[in-house]
Protein backbone atom coordinates (compact mmCIF):
# COMPACT_ATOMS: atom_id res chain seq x y z
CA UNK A 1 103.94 109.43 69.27
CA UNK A 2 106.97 111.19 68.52
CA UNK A 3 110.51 109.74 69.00
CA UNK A 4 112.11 113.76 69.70
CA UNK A 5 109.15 113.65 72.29
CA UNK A 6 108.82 110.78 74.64
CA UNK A 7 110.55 107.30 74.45
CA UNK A 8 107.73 104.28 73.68
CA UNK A 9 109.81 101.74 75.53
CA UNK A 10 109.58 103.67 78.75
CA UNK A 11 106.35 104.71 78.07
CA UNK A 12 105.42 100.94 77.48
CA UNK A 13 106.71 99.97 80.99
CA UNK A 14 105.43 102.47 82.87
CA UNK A 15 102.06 100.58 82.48
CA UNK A 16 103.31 97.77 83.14
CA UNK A 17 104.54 98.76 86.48
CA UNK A 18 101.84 101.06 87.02
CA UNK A 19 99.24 97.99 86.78
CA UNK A 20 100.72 96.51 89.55
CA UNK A 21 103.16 94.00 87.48
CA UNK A 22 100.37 92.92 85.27
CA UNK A 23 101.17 92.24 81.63
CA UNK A 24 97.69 91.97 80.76
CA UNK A 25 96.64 95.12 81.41
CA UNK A 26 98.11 96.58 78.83
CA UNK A 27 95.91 98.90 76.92
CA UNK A 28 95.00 97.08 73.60
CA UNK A 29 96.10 100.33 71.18
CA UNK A 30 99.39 99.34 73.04
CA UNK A 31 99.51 96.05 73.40
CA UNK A 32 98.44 95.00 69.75
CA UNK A 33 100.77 97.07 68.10
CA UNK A 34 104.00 96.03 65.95
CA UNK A 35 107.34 97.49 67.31
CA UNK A 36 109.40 98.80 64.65
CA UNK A 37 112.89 99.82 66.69
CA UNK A 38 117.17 99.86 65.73
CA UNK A 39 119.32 97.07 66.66
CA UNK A 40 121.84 99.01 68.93
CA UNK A 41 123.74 95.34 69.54
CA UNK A 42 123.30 91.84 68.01
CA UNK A 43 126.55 90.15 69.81
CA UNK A 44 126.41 88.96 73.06
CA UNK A 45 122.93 90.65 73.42
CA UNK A 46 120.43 91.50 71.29
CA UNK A 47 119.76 95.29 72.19
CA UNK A 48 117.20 97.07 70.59
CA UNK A 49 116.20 100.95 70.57
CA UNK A 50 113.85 103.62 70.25
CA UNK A 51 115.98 106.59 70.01
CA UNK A 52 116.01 107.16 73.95
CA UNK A 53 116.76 103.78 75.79
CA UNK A 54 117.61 100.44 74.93
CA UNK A 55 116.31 96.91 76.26
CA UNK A 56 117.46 93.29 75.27
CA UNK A 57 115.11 91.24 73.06
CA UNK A 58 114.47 87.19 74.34
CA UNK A 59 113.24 85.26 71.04
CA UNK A 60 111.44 82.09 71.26
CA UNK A 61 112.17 79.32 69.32
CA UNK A 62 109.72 79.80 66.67
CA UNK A 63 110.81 83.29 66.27
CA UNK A 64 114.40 82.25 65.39
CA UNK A 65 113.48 79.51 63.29
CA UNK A 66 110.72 81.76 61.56
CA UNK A 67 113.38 83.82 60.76
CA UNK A 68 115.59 81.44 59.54
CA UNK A 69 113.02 79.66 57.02
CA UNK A 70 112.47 82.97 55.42
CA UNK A 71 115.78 85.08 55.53
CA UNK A 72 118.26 82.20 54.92
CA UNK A 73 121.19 84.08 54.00
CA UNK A 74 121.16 86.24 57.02
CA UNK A 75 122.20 85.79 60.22
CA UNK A 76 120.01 86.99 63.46
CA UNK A 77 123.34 88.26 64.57
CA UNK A 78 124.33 90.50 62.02
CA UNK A 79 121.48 93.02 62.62
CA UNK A 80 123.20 95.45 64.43
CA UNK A 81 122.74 98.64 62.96
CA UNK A 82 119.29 97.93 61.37
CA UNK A 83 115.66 98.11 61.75
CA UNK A 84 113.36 95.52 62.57
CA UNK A 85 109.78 94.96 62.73
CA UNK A 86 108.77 92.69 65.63
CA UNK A 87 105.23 91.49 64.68
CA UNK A 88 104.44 89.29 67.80
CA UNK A 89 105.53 89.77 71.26
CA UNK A 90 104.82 90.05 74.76
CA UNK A 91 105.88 91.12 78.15
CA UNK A 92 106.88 88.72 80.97
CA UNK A 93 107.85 89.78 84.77
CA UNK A 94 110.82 88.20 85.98
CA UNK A 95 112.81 88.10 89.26
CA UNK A 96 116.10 87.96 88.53
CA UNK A 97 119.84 88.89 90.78
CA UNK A 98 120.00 92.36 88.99
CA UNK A 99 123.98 92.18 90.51
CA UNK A 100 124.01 89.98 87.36
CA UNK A 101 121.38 90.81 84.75
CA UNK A 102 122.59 94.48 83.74
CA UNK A 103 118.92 95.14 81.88
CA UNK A 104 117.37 94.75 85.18
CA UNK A 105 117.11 96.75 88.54
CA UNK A 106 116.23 95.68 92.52
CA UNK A 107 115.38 92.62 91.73
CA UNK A 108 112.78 92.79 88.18
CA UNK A 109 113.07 92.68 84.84
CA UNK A 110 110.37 92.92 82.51
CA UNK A 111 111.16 90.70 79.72
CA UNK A 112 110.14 91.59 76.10
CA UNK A 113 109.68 88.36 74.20
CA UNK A 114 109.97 88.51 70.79
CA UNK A 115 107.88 85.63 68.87
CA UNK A 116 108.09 86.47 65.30
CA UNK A 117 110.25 89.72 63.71
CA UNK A 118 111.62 90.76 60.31
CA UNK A 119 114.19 92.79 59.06
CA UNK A 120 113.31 95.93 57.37
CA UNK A 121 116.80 95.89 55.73
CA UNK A 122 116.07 99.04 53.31
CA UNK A 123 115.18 101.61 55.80
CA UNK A 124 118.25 102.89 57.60
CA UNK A 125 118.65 105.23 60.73
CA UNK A 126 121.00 107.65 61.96
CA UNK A 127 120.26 107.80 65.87
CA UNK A 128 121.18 111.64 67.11
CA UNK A 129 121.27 110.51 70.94
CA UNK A 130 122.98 107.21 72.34
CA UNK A 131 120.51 105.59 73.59
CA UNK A 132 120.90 104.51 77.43
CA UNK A 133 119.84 101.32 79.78
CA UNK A 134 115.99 101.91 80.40
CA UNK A 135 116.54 100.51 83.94
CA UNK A 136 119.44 103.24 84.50
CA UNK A 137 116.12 105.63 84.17
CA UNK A 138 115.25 107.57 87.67
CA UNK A 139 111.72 107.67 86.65
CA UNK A 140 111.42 103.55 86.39
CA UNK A 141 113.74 103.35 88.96
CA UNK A 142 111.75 104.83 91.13
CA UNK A 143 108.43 102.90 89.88
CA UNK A 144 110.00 99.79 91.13
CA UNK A 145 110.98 100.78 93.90
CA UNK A 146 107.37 102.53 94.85
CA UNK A 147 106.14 98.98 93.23
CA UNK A 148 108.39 96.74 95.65
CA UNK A 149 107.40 99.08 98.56
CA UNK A 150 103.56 98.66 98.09
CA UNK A 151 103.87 94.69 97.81
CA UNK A 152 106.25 95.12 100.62
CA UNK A 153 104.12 97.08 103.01
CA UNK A 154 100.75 95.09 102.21
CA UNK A 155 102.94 91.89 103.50
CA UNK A 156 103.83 93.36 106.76
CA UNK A 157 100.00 94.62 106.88
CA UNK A 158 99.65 90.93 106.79
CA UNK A 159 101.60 89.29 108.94
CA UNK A 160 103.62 87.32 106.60
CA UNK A 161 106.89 89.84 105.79
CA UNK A 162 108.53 91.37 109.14
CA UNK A 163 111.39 93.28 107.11
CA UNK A 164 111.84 96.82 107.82
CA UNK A 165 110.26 99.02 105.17
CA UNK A 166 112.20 101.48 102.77
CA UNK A 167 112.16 104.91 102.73
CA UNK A 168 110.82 106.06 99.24
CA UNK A 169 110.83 109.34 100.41
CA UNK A 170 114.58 110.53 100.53
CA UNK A 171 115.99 111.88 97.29
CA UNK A 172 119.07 110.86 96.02
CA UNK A 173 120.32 107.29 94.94
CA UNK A 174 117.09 105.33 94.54
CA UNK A 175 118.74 102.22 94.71
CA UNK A 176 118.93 102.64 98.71
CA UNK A 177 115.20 102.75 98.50
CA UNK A 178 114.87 98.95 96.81
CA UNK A 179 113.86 95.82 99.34
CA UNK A 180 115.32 92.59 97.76
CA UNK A 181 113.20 90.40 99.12
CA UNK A 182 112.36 87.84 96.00
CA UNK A 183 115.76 85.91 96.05
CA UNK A 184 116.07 83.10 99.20
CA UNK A 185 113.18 81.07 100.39
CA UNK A 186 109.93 80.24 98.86
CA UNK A 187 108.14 83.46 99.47
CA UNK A 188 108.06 86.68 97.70
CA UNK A 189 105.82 89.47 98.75
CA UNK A 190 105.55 90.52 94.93
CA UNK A 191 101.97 90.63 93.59
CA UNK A 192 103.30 89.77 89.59
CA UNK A 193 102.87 86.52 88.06
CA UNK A 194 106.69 85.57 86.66
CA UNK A 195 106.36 84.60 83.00
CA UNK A 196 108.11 80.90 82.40
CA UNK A 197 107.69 80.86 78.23
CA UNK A 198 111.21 79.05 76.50
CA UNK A 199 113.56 81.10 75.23
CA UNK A 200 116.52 81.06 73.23
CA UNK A 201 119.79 82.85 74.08
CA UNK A 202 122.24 84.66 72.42
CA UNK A 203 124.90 82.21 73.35
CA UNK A 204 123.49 79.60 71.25
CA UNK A 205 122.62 81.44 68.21
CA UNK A 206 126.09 82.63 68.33
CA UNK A 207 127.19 79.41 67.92
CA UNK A 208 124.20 78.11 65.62
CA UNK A 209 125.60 80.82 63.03
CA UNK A 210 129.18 81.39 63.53
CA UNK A 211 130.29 77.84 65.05
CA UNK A 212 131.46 80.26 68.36
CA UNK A 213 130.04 81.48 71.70
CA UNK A 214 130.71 84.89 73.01
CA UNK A 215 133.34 84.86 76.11
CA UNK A 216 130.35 85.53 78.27
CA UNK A 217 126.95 83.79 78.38
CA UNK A 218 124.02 86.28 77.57
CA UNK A 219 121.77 87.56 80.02
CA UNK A 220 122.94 86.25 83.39
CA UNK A 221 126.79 87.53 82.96
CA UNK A 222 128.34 90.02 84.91
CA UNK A 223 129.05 91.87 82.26
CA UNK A 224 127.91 95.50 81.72
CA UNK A 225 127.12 97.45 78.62
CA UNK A 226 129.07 101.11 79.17
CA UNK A 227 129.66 103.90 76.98
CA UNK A 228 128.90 107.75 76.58
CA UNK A 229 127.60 110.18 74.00
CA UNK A 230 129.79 109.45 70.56
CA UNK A 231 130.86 112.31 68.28
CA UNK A 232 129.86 111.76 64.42
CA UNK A 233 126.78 112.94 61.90
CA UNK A 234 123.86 114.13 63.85
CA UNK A 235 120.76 112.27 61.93
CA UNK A 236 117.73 113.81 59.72
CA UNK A 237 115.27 114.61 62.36
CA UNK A 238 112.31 113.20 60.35
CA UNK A 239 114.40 109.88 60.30
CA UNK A 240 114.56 109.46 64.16
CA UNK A 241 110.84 111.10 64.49
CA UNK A 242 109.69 108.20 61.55
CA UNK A 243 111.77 105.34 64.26
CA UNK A 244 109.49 106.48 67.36
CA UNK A 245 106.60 107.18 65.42
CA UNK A 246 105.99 103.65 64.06
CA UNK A 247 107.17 102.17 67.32
């Protein structure tokens, strides 16, 4: 696929959502491949892009200390501005308070877990678009929301959920069509299995390499990533196309 054409990220979870939440559905030309994509941050988060939107990274354990055995001179965050080449990952639903979690919206966020990833130090990129939250998207907007409305409805139909039902149907704002019904109580009407694997966060590799945490704990802060399109060198388009390409 080509990165001036359609963004893999989005295109990645729009199955997801599409299957109903399952990660496991994934087709296998998909889910089998390695991500090559740009750190856009490495601070407090550890953003990563595919020329069109951007989505945090969760490593496991193994994945950081992987990474450590074999690139000992380099820190995990000081990879901003570079390429990497996550070889083994996965997707996990979560339910999260997206009032908090920036990288999330009404209530999900679909977590990509990274368990083993290598720099690819020598190939550099030039992005000619800044790339934007893929949750700020209408398009996936609008798939959770049509996803939280189907779970939603088939609890009423059931006799379990009384809650009135959104309107998915009115244009405009889509976050007045989103139910939050997973936070509070024991039940949520959601069909998606929430993935529980171990992960390490930014926090503490911040302060496993530099002897410092950042002033806000990474993901559940309140903090938000902002920022517009930035003047400067517009970047070879075979370079971006080569990014989305081998993502």
């Amino acid at each position: 696929m080509s990165g001036d054409q359609v963004s893999a990220f989005k295109q990645l979870y729009t199955e997801v959502l599409k299957n109903g939440g399952d990660v496991n559905k994934l087709p296998s030309k998909i889910a089998n491949k390695n991500i090559k994509c740009f750190v856009k941050e490495s601070g407090r988060y550890f953003l990563v892009t595919d020329a069109w939107f951007y989505l945090p990274c969760y490593f496991t354990q193994k994945a950081v200390s992987d990474f450590k055995s074999k690139n000992s001179n380099l820190n995990i965050s000081d990879l901003a501005q570079n390429v990497i080449l996550i070889t083994d990952w996965s997707l996990e639903m979560a339910k999260v308070n997206s009032s908090d979690v920036f990288t999330s919206y009404g209530g999900i966020e679909i977590k990509l877990i990274v368990k083993s990833f290598q720099p690819v130090l020598k190939e550099k990129v030039e992005l000619k678009r800044y790339p934007v939250n893929l949750y700020r998207d209408d398009e996936i907007k609008n798939l959770i929301s049509s996803y939280t409305h189907i779970c939603l409805s088939a609890a009423v139909k059931s006799g379990i959920k009384g809650d009135s039902l959104p309107d998915i149907g009115k244009k405009g704002n889509t976050s007045a069509s989103v139910v939050s019904f997973a936070s509070g109580g024991s039940f949520s009407a959601w069909s998606f299995k929430e993935g529980k694997t171990a992960t390490v966060a930014m926090a503490t590799i911040l302060r496993q390499e530099r002897g410092a945490s950042p002033k806000k704990q990474d993901p559940t802060s309140k903090a938000r990533v902002v920022g517009g399109a930035k003047g400067g060198k517009s970047a070879k388009k075979d370079t971006v196309k080569s990014l989305g390409t081998k993502l």
